[in-house]
C-alpha atoms as a PDB file:
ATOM      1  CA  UNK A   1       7.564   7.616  17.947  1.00  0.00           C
ATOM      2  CA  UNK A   2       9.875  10.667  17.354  1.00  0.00           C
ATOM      3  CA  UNK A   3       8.396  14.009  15.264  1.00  0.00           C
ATOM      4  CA  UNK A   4       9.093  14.589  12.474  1.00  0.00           C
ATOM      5  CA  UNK A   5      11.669  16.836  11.393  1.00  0.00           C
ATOM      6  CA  UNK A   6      11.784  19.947   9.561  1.00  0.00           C
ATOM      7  CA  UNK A   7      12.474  19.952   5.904  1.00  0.00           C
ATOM      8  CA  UNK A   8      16.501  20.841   5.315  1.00  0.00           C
ATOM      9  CA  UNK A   9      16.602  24.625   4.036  1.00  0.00           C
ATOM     10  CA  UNK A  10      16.426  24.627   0.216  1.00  0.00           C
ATOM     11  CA  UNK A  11      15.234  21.105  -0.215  1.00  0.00           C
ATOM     12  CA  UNK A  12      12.158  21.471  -2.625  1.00  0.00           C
ATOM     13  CA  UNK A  13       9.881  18.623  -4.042  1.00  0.00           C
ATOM     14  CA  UNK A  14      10.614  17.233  -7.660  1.00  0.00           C
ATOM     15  CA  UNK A  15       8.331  17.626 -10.851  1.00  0.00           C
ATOM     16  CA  UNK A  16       6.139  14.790 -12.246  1.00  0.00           C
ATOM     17  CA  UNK A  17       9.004  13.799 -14.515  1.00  0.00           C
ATOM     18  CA  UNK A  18      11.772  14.141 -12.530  1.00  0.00           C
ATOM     19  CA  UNK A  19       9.620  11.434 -10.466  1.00  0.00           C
ATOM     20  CA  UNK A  20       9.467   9.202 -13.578  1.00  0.00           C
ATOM     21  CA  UNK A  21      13.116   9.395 -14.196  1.00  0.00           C
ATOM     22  CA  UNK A  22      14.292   8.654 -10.888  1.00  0.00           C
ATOM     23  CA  UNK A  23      12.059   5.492 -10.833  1.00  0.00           C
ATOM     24  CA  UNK A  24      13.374   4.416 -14.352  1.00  0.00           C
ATOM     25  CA  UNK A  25      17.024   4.982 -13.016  1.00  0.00           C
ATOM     26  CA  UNK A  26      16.214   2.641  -9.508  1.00  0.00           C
ATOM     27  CA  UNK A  27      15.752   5.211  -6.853  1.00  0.00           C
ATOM     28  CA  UNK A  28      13.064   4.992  -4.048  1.00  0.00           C
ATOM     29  CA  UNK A  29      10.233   7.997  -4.437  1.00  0.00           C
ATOM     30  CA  UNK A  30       8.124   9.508  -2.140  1.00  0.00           C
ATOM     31  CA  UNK A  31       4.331  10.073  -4.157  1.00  0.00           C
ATOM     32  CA  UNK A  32       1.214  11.251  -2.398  1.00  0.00           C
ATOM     33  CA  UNK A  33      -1.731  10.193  -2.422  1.00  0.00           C
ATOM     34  CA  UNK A  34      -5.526  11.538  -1.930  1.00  0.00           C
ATOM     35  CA  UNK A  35      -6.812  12.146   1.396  1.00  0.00           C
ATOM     36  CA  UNK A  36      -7.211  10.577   3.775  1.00  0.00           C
ATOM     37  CA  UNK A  37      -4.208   8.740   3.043  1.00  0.00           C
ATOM     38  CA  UNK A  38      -0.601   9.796   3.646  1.00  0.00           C
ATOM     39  CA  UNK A  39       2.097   9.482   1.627  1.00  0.00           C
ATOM     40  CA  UNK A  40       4.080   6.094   0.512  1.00  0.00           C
ATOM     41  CA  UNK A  41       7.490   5.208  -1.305  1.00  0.00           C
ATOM     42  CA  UNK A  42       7.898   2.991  -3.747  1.00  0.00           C
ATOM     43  CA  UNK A  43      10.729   2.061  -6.615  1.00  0.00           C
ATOM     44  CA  UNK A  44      10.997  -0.687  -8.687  1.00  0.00           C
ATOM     45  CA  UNK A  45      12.930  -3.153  -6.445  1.00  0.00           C
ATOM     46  CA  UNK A  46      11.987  -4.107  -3.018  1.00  0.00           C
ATOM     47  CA  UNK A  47      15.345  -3.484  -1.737  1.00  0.00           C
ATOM     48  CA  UNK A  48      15.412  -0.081  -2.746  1.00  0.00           C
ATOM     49  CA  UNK A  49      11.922   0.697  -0.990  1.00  0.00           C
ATOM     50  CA  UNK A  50      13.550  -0.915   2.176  1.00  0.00           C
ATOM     51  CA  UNK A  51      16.557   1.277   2.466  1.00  0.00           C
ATOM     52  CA  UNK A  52      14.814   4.189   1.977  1.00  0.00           C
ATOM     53  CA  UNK A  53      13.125   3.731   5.135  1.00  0.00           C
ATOM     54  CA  UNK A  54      16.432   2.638   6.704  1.00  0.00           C
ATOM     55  CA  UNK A  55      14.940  -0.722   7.123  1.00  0.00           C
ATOM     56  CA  UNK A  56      16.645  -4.105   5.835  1.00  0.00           C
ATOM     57  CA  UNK A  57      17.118  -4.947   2.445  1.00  0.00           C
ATOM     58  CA  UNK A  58      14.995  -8.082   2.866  1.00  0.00           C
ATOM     59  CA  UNK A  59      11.990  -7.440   4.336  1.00  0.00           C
ATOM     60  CA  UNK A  60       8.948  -8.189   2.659  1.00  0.00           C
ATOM     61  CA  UNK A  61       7.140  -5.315   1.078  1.00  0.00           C
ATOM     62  CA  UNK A  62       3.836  -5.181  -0.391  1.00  0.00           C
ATOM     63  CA  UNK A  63       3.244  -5.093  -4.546  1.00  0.00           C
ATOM     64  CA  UNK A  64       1.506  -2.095  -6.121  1.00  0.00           C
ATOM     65  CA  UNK A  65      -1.205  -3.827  -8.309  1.00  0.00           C
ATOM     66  CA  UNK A  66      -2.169  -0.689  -9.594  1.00  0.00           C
ATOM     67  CA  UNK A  67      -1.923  -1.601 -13.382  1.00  0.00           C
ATOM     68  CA  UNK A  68      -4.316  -3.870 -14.573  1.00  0.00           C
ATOM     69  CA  UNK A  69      -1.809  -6.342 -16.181  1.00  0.00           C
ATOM     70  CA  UNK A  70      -0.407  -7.299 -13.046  1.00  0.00           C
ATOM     71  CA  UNK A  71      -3.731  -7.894 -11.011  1.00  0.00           C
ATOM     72  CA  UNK A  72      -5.085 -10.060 -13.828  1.00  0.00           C
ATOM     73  CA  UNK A  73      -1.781 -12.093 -14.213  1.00  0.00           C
ATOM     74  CA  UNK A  74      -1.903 -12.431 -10.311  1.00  0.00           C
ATOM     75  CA  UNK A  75      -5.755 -13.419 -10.194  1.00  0.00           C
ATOM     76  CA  UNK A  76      -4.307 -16.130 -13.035  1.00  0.00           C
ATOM     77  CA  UNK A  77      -1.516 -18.127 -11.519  1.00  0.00           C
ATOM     78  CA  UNK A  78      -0.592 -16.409  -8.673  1.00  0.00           C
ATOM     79  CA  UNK A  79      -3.117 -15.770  -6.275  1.00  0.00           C
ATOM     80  CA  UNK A  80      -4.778 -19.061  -4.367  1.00  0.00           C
ATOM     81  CA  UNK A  81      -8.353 -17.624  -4.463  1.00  0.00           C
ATOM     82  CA  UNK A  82     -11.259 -18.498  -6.733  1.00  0.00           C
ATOM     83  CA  UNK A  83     -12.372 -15.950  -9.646  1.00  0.00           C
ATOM     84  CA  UNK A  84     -15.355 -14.764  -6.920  1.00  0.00           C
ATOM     85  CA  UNK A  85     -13.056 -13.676  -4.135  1.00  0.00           C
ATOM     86  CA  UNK A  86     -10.388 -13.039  -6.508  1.00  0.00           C
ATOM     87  CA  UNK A  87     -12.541 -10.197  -8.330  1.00  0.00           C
ATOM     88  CA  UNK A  88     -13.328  -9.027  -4.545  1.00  0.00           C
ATOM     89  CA  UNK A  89      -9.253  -8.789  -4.102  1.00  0.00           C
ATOM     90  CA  UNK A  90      -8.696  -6.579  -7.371  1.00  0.00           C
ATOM     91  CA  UNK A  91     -12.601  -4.444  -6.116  1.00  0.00           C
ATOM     92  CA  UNK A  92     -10.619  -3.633  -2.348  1.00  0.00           C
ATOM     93  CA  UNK A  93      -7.373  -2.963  -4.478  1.00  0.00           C
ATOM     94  CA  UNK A  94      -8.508  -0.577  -7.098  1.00  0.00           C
ATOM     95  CA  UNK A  95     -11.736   0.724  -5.741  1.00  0.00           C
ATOM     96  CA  UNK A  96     -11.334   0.960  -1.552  1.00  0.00           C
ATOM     97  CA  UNK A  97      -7.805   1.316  -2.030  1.00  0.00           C
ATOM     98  CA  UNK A  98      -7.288  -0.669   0.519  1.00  0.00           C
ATOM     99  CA  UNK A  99      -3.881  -2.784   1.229  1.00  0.00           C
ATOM    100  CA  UNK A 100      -4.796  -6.620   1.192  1.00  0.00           C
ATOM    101  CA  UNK A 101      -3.121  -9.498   2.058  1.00  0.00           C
ATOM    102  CA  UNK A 102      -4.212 -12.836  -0.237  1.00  0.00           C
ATOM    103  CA  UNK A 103      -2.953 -15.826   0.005  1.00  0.00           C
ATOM    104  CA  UNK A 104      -1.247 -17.432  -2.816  1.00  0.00           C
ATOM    105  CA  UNK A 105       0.038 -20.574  -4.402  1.00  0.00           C
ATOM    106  CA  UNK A 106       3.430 -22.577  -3.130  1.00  0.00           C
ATOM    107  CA  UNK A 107       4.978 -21.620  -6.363  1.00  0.00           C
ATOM    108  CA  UNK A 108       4.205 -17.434  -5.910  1.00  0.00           C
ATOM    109  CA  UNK A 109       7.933 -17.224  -4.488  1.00  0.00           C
ATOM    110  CA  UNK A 110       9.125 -18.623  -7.855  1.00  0.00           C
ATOM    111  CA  UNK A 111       7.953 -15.390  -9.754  1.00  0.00           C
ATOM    112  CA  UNK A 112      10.754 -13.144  -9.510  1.00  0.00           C
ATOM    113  CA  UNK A 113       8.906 -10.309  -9.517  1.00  0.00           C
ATOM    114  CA  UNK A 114       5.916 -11.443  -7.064  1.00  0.00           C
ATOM    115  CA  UNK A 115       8.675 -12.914  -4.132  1.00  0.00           C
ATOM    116  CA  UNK A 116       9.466  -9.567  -2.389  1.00  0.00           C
ATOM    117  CA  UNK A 117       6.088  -9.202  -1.237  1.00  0.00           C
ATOM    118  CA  UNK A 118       5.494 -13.161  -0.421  1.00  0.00           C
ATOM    119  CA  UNK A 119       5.670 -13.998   3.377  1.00  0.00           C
ATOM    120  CA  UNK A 120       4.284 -17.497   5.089  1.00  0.00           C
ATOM    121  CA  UNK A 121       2.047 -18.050   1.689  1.00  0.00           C
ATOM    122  CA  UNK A 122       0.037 -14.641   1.897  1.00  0.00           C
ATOM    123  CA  UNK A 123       0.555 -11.828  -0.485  1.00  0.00           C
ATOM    124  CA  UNK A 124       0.704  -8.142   0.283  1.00  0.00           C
ATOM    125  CA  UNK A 125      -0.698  -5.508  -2.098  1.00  0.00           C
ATOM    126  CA  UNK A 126      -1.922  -2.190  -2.854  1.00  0.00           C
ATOM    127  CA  UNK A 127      -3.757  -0.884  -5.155  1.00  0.00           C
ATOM    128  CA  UNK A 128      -4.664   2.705  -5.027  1.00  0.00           C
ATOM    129  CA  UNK A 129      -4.267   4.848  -8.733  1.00  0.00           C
ATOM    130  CA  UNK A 130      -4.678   8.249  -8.053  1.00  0.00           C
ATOM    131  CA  UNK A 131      -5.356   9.809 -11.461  1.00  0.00           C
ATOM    132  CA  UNK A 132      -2.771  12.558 -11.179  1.00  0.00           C
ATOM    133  CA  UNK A 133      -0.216   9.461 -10.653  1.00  0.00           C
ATOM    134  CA  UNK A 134      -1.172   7.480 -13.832  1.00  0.00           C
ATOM    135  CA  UNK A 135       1.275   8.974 -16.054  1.00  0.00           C
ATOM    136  CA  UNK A 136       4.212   8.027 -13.717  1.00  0.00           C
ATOM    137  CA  UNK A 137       2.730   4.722 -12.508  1.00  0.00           C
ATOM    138  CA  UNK A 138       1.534   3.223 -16.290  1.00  0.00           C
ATOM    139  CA  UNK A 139       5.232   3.791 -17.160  1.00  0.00           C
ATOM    140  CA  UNK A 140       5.873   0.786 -14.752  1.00  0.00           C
ATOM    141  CA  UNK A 141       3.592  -1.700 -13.983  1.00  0.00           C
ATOM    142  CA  UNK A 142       5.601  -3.963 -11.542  1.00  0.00           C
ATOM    143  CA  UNK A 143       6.190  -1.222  -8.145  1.00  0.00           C
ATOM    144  CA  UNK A 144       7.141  -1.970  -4.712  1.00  0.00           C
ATOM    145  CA  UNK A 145       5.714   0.542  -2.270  1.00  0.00           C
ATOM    146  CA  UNK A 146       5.731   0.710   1.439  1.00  0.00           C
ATOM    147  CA  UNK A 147       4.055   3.853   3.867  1.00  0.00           C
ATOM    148  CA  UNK A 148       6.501   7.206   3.889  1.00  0.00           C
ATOM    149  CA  UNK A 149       7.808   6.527   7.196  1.00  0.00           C
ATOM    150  CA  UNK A 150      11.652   6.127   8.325  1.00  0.00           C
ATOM    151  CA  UNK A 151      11.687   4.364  11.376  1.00  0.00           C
ATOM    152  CA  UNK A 152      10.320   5.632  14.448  1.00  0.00           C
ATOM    153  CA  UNK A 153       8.258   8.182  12.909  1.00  0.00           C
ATOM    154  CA  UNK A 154       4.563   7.742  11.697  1.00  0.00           C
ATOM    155  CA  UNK A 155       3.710   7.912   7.513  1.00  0.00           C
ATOM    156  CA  UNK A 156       4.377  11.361   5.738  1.00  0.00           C
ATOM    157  CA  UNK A 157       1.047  13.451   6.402  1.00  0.00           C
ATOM    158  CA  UNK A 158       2.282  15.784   4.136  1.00  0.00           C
ATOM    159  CA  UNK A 159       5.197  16.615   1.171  1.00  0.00           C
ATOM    160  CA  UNK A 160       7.158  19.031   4.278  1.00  0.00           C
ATOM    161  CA  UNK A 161       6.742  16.057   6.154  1.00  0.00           C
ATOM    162  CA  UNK A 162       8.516  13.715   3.997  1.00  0.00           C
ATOM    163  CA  UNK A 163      11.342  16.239   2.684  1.00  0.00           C
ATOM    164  CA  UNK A 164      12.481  16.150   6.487  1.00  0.00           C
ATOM    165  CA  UNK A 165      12.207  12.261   7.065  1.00  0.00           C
ATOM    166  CA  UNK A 166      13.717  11.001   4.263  1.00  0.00           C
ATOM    167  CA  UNK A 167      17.279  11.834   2.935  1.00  0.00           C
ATOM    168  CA  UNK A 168      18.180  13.960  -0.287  1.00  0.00           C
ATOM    169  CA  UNK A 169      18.979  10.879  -2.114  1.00  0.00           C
ATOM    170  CA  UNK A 170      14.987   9.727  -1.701  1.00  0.00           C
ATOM    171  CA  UNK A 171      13.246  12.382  -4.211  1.00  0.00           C
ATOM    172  CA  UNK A 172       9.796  12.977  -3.198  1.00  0.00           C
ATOM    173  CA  UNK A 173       7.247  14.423  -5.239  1.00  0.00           C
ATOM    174  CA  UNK A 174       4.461  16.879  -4.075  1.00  0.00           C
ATOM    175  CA  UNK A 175       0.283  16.460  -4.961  1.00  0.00           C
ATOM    176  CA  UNK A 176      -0.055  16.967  -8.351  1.00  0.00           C
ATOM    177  CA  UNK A 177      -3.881  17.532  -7.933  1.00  0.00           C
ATOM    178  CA  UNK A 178      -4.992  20.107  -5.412  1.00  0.00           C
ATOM    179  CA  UNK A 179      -7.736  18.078  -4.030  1.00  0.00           C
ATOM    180  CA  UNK A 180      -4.829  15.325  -3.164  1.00  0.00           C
ATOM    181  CA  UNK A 181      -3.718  18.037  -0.610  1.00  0.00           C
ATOM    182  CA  UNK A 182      -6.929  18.864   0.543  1.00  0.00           C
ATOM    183  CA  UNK A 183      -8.374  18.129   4.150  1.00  0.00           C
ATOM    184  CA  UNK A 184      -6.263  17.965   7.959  1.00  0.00           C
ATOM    185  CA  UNK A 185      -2.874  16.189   7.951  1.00  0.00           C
ATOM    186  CA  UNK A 186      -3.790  15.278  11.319  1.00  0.00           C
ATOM    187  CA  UNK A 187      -6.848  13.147   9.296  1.00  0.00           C
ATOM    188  CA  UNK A 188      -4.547  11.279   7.217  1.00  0.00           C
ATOM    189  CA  UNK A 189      -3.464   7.677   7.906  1.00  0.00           C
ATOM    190  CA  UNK A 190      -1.806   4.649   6.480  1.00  0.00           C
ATOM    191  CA  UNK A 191      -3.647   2.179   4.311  1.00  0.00           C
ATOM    192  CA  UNK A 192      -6.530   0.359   6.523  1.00  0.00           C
ATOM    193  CA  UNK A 193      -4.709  -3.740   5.550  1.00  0.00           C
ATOM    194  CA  UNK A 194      -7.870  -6.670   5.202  1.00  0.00           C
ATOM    195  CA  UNK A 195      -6.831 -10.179   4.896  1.00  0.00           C
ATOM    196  CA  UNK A 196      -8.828 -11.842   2.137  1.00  0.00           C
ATOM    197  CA  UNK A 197      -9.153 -16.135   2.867  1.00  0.00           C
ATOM    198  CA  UNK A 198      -9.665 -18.658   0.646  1.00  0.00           C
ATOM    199  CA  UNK A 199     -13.391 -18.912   1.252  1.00  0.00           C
ATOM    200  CA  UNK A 200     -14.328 -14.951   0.301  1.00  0.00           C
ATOM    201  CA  UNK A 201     -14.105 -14.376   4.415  1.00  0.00           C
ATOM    202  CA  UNK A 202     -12.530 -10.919   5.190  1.00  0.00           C
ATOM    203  CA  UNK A 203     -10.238  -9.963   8.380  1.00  0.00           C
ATOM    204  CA  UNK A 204      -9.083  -6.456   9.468  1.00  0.00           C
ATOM    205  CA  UNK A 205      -5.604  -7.325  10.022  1.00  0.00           C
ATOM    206  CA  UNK A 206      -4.676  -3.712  10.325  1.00  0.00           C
ATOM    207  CA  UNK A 207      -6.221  -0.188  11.070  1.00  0.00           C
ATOM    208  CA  UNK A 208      -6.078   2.621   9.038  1.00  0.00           C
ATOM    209  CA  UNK A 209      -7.446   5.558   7.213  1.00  0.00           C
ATOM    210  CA  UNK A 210     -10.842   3.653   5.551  1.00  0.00           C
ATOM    211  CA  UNK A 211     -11.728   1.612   9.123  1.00  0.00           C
ATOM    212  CA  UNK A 212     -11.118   4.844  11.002  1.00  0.00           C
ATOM    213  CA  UNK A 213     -15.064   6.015  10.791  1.00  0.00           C
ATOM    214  CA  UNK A 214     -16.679   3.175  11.565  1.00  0.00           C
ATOM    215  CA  UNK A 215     -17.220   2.320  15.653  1.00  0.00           C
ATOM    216  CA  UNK A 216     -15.601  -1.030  15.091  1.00  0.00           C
ATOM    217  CA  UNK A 217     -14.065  -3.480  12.901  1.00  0.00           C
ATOM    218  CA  UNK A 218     -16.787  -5.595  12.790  1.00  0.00           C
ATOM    219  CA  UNK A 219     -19.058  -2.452  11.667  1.00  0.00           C
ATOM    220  CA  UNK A 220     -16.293  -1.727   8.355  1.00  0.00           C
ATOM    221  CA  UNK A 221     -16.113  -5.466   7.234  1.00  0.00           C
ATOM    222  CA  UNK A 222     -20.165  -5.744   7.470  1.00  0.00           C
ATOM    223  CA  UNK A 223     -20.474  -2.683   5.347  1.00  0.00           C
ATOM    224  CA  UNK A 224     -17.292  -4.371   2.944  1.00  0.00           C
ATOM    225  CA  UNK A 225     -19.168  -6.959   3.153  1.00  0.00           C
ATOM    226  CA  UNK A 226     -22.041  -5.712   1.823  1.00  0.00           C
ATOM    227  CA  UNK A 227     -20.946  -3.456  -0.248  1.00  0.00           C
ATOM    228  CA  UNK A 228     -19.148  -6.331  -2.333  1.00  0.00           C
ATOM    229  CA  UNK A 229     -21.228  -9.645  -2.093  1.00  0.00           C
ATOM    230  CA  UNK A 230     -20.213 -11.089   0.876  1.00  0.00           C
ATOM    231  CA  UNK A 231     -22.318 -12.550   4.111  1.00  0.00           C
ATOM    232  CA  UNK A 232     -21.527 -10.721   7.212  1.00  0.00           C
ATOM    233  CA  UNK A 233     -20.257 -11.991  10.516  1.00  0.00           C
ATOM    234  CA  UNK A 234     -20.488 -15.885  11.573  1.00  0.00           C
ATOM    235  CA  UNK A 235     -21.000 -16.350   7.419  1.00  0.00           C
ATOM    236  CA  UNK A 236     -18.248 -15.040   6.149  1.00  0.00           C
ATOM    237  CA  UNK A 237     -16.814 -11.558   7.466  1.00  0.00           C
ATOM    238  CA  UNK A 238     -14.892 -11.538  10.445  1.00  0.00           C
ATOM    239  CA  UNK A 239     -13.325  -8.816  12.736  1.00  0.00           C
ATOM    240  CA  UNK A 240     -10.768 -10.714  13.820  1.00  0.00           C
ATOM    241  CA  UNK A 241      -6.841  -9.109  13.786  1.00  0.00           C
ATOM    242  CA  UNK A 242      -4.324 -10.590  11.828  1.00  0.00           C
ATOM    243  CA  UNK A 243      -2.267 -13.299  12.939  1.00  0.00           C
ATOM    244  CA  UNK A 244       1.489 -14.267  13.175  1.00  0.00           C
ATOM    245  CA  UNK A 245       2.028 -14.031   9.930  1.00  0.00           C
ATOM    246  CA  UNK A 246       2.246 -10.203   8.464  1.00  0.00           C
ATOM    247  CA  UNK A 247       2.701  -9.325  11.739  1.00  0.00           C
ATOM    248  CA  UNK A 248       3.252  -5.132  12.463  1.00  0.00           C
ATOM    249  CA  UNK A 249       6.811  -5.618  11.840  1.00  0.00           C
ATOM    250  CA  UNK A 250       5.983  -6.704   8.433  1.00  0.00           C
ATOM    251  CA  UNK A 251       3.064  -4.071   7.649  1.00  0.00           C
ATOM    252  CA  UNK A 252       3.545  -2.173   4.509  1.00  0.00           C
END
């Protein structure tokens, strides 16, 4: 990967409602989010997420579940997962923050709104809601959102980092909480992704920022595990990587 280049002289992040407006209008926005994450983009059509990051139009990108409406009416008709699992999906969503791929009925693709971030009959979502966010993100409750990186560079560490990846016509908006901007940049990674099966068993299909303390993935999805009802290891949890599906070309 390439560094990342310097913000262009004059270019300065854009105020809470200037964020809202440019997502009501269609355009792509850079937000931040609380460490130890970086940064992602979202907008309100997939497409528009994808050519931000200079990326095609079509590639699946994940859902932002971060309003309640849309996990519930996912967990309802959407999502192929009983209502145990199902309430762990919406638990790594809003509480770990986690991105999660679940897998979902044939007729998900028919939901307009829920086919961008369909692939091979898994789902990809996140589900973080920073509180300094909620006033631009309860405004709209269907988002696409992908990490903050154009390609070849890593995810936006930081709001200097993103003014110099992304072009003038992608606003980007800096923390609106100081404790959002708090901690290393060099700390900060992309959304740990966990698969989520049919049966409640969980799979680390991705590394990132929440896996990152633990010595191994077997040692995070024990203490998921744990920490939300399920057995660990040859009962339930595995530590297995993702398969063909979702592959890394297809991460969020």
């Amino acid at each position: 990967m390439t560094g990342t280049p310097a913000p262009p002289p004059g270019r300065l992040p854009v105020s809470l409602p200037e964020a809202r407006q440019a997502l009501h209008d269609g355009a792509a926005v850079v937000l931040p989010n609380p460490a130890p994450l970086t940064h992602v983009v979202t907008a309100r059509r997939a497409p528009a997420v994808n050519e931000a990051k200079g990326r095609p139009a079509g590639q699946p990108v994940a859902l932002w579940a971060h309003h309640p409406d849309t996990a519930r009416a996912l967990a309802e008709d959407v999502w192929r997962l009983a209502p145990g699992p199902a309430a762990t999906a919406r638990r790594l969503l809003a509480d770990e923050h986690l991105t999660v791929l679940v897998p979902v009925h044939d007729h998900a693709a028919a939901h307009p709104w829920a086919a961008p971030a369909v692939k091979d009959g898994w789902m990809l979502l996140f589900g973080a809601r920073p509180r300094s966010l909620r006033p631009l993100l309860d405004a709209h409750p269907v988002l696409y959102v992908s990490s903050a990186n154009r390609t070849g560079h890593p995810p936006a560490a930081t709001t200097a980092d993103a003014l110099g990846m992304f072009p003038a016509t992608v606003p980007v908006l800096a923390p609106q909480d100081p404790a959002d901007a708090s901690g290393p940049p060099s700390a900060r990674r992309a959304t740990t992704t966990v698969r989520l099966h049919p049966d409640g068993r969980m799979e680390l299909h991705r590394h990132g920022a929440q896996d990152a303390p633990f010595s191994s993935p077997d040692a995070y999805l024990r203490h998921l595990g744990e920490r939300y009802g399920q057995v660990a290891d040859g009962d339930g949890v595995t530590g297995r990587r993702g398969g063909a599906a979702w592959g890394p070309g297809l991460s969020p």
